[in-house]
N, C-alpha and C. Protein backbone atom coordinates (compact mmCIF):
# COMPACT_ATOMS: atom_id res chain seq x y z
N UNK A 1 16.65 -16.95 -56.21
CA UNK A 1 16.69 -15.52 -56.46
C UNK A 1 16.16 -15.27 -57.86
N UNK A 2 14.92 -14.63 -58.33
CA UNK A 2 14.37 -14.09 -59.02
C UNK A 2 14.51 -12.93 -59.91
N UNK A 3 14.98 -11.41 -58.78
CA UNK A 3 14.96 -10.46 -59.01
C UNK A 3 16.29 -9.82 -58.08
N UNK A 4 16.56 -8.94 -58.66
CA UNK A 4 18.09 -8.24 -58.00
C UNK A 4 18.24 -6.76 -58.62
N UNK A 5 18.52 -6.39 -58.05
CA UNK A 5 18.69 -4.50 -57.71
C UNK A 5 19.82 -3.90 -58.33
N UNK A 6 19.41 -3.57 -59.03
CA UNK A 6 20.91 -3.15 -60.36
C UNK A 6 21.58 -1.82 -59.24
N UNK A 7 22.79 -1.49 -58.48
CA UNK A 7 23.06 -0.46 -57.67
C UNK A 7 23.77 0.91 -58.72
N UNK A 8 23.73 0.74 -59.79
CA UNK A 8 23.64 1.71 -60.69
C UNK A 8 22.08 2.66 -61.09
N UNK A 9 21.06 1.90 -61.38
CA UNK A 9 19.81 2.27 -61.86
C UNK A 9 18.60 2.17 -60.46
N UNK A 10 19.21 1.43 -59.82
CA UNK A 10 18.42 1.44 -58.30
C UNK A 10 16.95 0.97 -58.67
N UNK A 11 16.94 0.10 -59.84
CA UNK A 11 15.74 -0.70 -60.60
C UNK A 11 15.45 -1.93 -59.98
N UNK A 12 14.61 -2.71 -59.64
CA UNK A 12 14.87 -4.26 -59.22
C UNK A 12 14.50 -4.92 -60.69
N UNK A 13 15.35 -5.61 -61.03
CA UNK A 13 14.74 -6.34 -62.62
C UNK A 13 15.15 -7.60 -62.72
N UNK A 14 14.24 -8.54 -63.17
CA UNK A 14 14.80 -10.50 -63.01
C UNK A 14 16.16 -10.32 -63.30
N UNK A 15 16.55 -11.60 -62.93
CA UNK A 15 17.60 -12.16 -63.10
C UNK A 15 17.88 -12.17 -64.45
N UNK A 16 17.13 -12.55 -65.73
CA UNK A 16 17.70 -12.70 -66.76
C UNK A 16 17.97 -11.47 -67.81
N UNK A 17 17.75 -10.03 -66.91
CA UNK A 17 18.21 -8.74 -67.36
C UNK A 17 19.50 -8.45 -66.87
N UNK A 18 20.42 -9.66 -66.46
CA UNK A 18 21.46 -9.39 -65.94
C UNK A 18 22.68 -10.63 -66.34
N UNK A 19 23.97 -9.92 -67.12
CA UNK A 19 24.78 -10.99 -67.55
C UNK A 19 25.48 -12.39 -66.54
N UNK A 20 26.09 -13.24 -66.98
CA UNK A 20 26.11 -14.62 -66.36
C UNK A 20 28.26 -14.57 -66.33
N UNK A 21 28.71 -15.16 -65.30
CA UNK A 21 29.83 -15.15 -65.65
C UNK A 21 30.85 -16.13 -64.60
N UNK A 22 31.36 -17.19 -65.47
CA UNK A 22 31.92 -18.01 -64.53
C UNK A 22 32.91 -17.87 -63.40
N UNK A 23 32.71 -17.99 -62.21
CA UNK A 23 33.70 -18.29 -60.94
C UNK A 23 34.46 -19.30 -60.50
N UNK A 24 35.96 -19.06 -60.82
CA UNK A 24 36.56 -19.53 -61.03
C UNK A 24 36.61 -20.10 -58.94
N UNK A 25 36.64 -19.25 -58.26
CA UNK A 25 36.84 -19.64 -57.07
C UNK A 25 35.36 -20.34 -56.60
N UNK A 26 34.81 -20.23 -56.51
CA UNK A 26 32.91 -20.63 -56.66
C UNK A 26 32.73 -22.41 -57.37
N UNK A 27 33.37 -21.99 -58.60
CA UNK A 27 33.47 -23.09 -59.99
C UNK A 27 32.33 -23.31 -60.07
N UNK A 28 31.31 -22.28 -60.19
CA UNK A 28 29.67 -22.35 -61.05
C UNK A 28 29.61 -20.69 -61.53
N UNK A 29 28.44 -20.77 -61.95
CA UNK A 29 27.83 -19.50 -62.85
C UNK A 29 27.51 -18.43 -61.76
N UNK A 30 27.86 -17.43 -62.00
CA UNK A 30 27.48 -16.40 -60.98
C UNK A 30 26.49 -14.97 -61.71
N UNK A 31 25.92 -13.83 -61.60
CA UNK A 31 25.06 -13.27 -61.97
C UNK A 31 25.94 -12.10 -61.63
N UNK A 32 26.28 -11.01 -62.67
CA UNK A 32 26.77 -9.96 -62.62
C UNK A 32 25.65 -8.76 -61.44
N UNK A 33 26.69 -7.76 -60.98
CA UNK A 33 26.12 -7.11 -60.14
C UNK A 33 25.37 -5.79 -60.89
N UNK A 34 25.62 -5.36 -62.38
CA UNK A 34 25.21 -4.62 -62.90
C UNK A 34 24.16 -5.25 -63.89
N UNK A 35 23.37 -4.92 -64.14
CA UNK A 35 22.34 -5.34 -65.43
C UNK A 35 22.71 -5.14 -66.64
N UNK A 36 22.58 -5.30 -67.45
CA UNK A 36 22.98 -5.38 -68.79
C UNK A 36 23.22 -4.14 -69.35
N UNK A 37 22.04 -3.29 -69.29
CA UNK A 37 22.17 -1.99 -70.10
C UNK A 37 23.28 -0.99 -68.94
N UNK A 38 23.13 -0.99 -67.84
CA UNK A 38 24.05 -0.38 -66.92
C UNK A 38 25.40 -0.86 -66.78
N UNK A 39 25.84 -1.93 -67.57
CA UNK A 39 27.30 -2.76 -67.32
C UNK A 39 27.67 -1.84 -68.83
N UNK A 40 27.05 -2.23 -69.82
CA UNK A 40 27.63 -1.50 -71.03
C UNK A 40 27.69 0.07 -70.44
N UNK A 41 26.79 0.90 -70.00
CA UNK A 41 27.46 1.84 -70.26
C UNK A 41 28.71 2.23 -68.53
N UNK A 42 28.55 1.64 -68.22
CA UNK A 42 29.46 1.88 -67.00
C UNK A 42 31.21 0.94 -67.77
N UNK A 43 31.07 0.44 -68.30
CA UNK A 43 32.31 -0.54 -69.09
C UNK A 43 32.72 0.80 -70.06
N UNK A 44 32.10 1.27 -70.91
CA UNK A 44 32.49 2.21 -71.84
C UNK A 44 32.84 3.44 -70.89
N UNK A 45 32.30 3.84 -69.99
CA UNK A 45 32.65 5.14 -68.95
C UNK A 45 34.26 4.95 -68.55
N UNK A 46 34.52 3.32 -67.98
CA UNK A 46 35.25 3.02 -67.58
C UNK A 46 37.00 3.00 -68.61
N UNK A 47 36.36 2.42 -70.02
CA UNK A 47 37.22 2.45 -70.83
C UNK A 47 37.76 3.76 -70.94
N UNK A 48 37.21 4.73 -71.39
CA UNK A 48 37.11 6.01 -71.47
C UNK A 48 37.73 6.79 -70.59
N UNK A 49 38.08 6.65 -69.44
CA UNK A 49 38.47 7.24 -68.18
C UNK A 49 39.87 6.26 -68.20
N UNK A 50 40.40 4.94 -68.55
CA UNK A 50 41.53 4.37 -68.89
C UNK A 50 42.28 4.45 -70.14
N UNK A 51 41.87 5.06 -71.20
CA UNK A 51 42.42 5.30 -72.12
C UNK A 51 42.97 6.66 -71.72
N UNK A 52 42.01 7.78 -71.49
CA UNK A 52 42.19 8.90 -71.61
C UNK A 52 44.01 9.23 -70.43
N UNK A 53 44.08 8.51 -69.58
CA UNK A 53 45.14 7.79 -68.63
C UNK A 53 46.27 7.45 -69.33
N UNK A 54 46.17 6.83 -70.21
CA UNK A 54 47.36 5.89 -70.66
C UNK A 54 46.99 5.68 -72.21
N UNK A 55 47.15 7.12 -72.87
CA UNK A 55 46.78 7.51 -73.75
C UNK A 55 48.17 7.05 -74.74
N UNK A 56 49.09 7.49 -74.31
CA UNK A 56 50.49 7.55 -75.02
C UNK A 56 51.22 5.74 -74.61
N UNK A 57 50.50 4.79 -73.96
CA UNK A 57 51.33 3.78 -73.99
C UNK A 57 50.25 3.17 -75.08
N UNK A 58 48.36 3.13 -75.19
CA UNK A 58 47.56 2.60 -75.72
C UNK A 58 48.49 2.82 -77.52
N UNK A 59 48.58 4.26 -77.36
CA UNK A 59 49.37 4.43 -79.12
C UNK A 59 50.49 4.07 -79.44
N UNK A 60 51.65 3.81 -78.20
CA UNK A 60 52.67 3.03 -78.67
C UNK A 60 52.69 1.85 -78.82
N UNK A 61 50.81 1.09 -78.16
CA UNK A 61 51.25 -0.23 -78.43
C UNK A 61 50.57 -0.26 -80.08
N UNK A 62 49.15 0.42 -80.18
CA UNK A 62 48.31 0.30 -81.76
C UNK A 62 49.67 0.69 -82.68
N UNK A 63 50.50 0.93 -82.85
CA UNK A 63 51.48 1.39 -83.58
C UNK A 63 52.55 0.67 -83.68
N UNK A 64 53.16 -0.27 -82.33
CA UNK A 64 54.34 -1.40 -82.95
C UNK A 64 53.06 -2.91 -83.20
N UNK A 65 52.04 -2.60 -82.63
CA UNK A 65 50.98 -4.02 -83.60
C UNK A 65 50.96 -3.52 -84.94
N UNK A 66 50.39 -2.56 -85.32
CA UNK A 66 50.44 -2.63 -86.72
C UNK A 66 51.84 -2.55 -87.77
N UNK A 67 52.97 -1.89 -86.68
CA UNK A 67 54.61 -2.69 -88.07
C UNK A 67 54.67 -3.88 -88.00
N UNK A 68 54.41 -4.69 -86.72
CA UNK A 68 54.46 -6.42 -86.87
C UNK A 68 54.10 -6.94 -88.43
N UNK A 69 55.30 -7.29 -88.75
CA UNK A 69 55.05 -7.90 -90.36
C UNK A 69 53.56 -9.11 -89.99
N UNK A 70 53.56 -10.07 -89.09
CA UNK A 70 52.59 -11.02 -88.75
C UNK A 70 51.53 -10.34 -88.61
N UNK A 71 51.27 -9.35 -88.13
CA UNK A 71 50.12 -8.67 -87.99
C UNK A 71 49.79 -8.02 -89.29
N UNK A 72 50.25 -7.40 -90.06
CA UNK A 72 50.00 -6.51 -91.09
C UNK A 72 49.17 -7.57 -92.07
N UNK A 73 49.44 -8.70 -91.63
CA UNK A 73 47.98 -9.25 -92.97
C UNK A 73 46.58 -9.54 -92.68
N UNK A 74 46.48 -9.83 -90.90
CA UNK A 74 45.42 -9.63 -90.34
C UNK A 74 44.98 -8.62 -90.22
N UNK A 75 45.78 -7.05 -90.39
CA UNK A 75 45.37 -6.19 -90.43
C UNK A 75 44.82 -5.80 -91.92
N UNK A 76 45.28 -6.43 -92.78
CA UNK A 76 44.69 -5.99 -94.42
C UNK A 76 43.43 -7.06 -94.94
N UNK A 77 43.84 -8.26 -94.16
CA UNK A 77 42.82 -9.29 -94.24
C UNK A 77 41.16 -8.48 -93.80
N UNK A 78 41.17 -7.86 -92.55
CA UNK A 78 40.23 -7.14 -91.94
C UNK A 78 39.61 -6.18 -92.76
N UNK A 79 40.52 -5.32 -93.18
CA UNK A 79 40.01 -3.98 -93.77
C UNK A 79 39.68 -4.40 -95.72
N UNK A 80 39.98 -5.55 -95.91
CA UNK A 80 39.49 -5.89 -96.99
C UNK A 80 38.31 -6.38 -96.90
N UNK A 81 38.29 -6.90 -95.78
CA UNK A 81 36.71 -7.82 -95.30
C UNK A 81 35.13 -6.63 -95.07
N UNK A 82 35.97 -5.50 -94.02
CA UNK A 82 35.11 -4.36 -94.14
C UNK A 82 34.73 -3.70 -94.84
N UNK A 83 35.62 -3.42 -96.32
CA UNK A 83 35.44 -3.02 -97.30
C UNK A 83 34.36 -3.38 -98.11
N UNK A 84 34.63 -4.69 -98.53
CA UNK A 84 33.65 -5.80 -99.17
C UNK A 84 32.11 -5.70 -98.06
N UNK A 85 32.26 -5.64 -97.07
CA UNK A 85 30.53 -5.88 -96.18
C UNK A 85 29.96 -4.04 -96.41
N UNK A 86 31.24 -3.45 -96.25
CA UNK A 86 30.16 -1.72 -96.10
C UNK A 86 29.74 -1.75 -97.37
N UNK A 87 30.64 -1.96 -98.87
CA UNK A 87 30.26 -1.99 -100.07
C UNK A 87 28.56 -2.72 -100.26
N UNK A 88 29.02 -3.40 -99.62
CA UNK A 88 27.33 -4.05 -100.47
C UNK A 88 26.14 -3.64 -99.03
N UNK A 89 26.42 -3.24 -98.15
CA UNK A 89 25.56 -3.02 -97.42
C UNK A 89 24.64 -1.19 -97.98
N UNK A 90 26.18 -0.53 -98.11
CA UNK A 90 25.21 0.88 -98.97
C UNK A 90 24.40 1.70 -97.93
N UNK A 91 25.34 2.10 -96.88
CA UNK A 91 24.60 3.10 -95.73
C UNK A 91 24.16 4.62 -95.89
N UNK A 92 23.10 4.93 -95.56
CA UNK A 92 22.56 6.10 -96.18
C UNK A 92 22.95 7.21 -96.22
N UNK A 93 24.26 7.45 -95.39
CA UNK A 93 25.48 8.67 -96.14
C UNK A 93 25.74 8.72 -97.00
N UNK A 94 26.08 7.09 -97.54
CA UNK A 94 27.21 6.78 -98.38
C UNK A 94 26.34 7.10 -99.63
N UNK A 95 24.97 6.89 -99.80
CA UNK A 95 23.59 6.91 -101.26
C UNK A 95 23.49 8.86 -100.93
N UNK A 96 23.27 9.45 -99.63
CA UNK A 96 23.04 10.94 -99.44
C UNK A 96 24.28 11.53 -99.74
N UNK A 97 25.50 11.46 -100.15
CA UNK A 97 26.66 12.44 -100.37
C UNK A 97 26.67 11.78 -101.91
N UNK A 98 26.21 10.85 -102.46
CA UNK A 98 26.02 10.22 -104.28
C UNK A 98 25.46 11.09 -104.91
N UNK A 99 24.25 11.41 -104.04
CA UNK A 99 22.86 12.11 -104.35
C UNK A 99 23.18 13.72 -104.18
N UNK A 100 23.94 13.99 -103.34
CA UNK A 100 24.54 15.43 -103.20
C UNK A 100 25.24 15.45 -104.82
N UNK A 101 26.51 14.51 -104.70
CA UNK A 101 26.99 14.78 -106.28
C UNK A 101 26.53 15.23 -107.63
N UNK A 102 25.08 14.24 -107.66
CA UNK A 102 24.79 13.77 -109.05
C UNK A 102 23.18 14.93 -108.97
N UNK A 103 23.03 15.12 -107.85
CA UNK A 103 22.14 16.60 -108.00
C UNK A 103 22.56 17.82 -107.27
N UNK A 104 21.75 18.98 -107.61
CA UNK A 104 22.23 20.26 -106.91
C UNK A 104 21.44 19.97 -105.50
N UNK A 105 21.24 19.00 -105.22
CA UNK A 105 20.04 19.02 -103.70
C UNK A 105 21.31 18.72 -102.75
N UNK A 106 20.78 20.16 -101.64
CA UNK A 106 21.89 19.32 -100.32
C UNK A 106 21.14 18.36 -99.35
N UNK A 107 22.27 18.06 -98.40
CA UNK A 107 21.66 17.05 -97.68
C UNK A 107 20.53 16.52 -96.62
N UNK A 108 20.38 17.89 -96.49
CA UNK A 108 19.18 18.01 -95.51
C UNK A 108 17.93 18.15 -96.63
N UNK A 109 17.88 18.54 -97.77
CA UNK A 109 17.15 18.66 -98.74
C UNK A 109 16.47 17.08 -99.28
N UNK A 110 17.60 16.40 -99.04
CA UNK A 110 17.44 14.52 -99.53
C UNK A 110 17.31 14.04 -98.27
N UNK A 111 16.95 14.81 -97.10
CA UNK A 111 17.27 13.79 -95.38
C UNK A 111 15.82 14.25 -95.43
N UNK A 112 14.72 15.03 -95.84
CA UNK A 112 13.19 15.53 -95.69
C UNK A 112 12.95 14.13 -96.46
N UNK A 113 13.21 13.16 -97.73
CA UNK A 113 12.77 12.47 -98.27
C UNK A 113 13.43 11.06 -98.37
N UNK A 114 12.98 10.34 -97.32
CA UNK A 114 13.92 8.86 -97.21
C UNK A 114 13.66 7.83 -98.44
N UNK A 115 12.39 8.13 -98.63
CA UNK A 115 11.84 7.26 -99.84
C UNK A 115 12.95 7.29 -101.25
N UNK A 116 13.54 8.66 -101.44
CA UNK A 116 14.07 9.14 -102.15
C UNK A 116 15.81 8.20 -101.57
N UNK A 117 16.08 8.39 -100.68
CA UNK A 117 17.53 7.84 -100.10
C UNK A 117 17.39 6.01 -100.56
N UNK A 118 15.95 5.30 -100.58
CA UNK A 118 15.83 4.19 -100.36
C UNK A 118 15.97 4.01 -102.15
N UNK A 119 15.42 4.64 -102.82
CA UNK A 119 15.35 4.36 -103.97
C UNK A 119 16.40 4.43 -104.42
N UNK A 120 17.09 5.59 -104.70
CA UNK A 120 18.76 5.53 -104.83
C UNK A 120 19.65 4.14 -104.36
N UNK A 121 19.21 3.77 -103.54
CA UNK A 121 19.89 2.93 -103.04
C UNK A 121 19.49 1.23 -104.11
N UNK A 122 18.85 1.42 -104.11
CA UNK A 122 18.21 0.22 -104.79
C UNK A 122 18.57 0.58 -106.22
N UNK A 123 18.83 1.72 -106.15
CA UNK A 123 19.06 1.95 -108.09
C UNK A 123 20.69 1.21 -108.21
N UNK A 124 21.48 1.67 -107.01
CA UNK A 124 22.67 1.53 -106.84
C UNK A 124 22.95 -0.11 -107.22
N UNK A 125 22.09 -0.86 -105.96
CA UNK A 125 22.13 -2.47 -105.98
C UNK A 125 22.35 -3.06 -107.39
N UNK A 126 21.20 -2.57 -108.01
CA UNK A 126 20.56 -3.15 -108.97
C UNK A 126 21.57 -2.75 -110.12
N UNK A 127 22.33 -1.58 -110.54
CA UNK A 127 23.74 -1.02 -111.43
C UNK A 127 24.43 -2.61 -110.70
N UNK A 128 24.84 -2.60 -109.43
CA UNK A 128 25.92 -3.44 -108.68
C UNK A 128 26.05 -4.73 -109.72
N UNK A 129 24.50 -5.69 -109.46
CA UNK A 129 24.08 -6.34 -109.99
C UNK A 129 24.28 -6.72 -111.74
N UNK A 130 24.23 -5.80 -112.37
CA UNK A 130 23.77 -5.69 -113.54
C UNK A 130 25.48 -5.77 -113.93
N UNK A 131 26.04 -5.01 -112.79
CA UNK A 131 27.59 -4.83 -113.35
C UNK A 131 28.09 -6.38 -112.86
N UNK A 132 28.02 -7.32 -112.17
CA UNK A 132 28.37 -8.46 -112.20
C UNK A 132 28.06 -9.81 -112.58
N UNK A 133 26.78 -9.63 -112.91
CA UNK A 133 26.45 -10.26 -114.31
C UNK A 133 27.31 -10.37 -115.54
N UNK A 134 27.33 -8.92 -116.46
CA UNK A 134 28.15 -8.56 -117.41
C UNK A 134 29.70 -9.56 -116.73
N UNK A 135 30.39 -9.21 -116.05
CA UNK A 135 31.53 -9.56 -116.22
C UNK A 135 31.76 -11.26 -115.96
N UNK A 136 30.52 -11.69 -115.20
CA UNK A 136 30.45 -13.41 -115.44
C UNK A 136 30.46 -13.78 -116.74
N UNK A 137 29.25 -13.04 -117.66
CA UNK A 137 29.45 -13.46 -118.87
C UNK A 137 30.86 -13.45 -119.73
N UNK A 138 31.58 -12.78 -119.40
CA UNK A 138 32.96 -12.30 -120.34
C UNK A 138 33.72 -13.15 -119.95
């Protein structure tokens, strides 16, 4: 089998546009019935339609996971980790609401000129830089 018929998109597309997933009753590799781009969004439809369901047990459980004393450091472990990766990554909100501050230009005013968002951004790095240098030396 080559090619297979995604019954979502009614597409025929190879086999290797389509995820792989072991059978446990089978005990080999089997080929999902949705294709890749049609499994993601039919999985998220799906989530979406089960949350919206069991809305009030999903928050009583996100809510006794996060008092779990055991949990609360994986939970700070995480958000320290995200902290540290968005910091140095510098996403172009985060340089366009800087640039709102430090001029009278609004944001659609700095969203006509990316060159302008990119440079900021690099001005930013390069302060980052300059500021951790200095404190190696000390």
């Amino acid at each position: 089998m080559k090619t297979k018929t995604c019954p979502i998109c009614k597409i025929e597309k190879s086999v290797s546009e389509f995820s792989q997933y072991f059978s446990k009753e089978r005990g080999k590799m089997r080929v999902q019935n949705y294709c890749k781009i049609c499994q993601r969004y039919e999985s998220n439809r799906r989530m979406k339609i089960y949350y919206k369901k069991n809305i009030e047990q999903r928050k009583a459980y996100a809510k006794q996971y996060r008092e779990n004393p055991a949990n609360q450091l994986k939970i700070e472990k995480w958000t320290k980790a995200g902290k540290i990766r968005r910091r140095k990554e510098i996403k172009d909100n985060y340089a366009v609401e800087l640039l709102k501050q430090r001029t009278k230009l609004t944001a659609k005013d700095i969203r006509k000129y990316p060159e302008l968002i990119e440079t900021y951004r690099l001005q930013l790095k390069l302060k980052r830089k300059l500021r951790e240098q200095n404190k190696s030396k000390i």
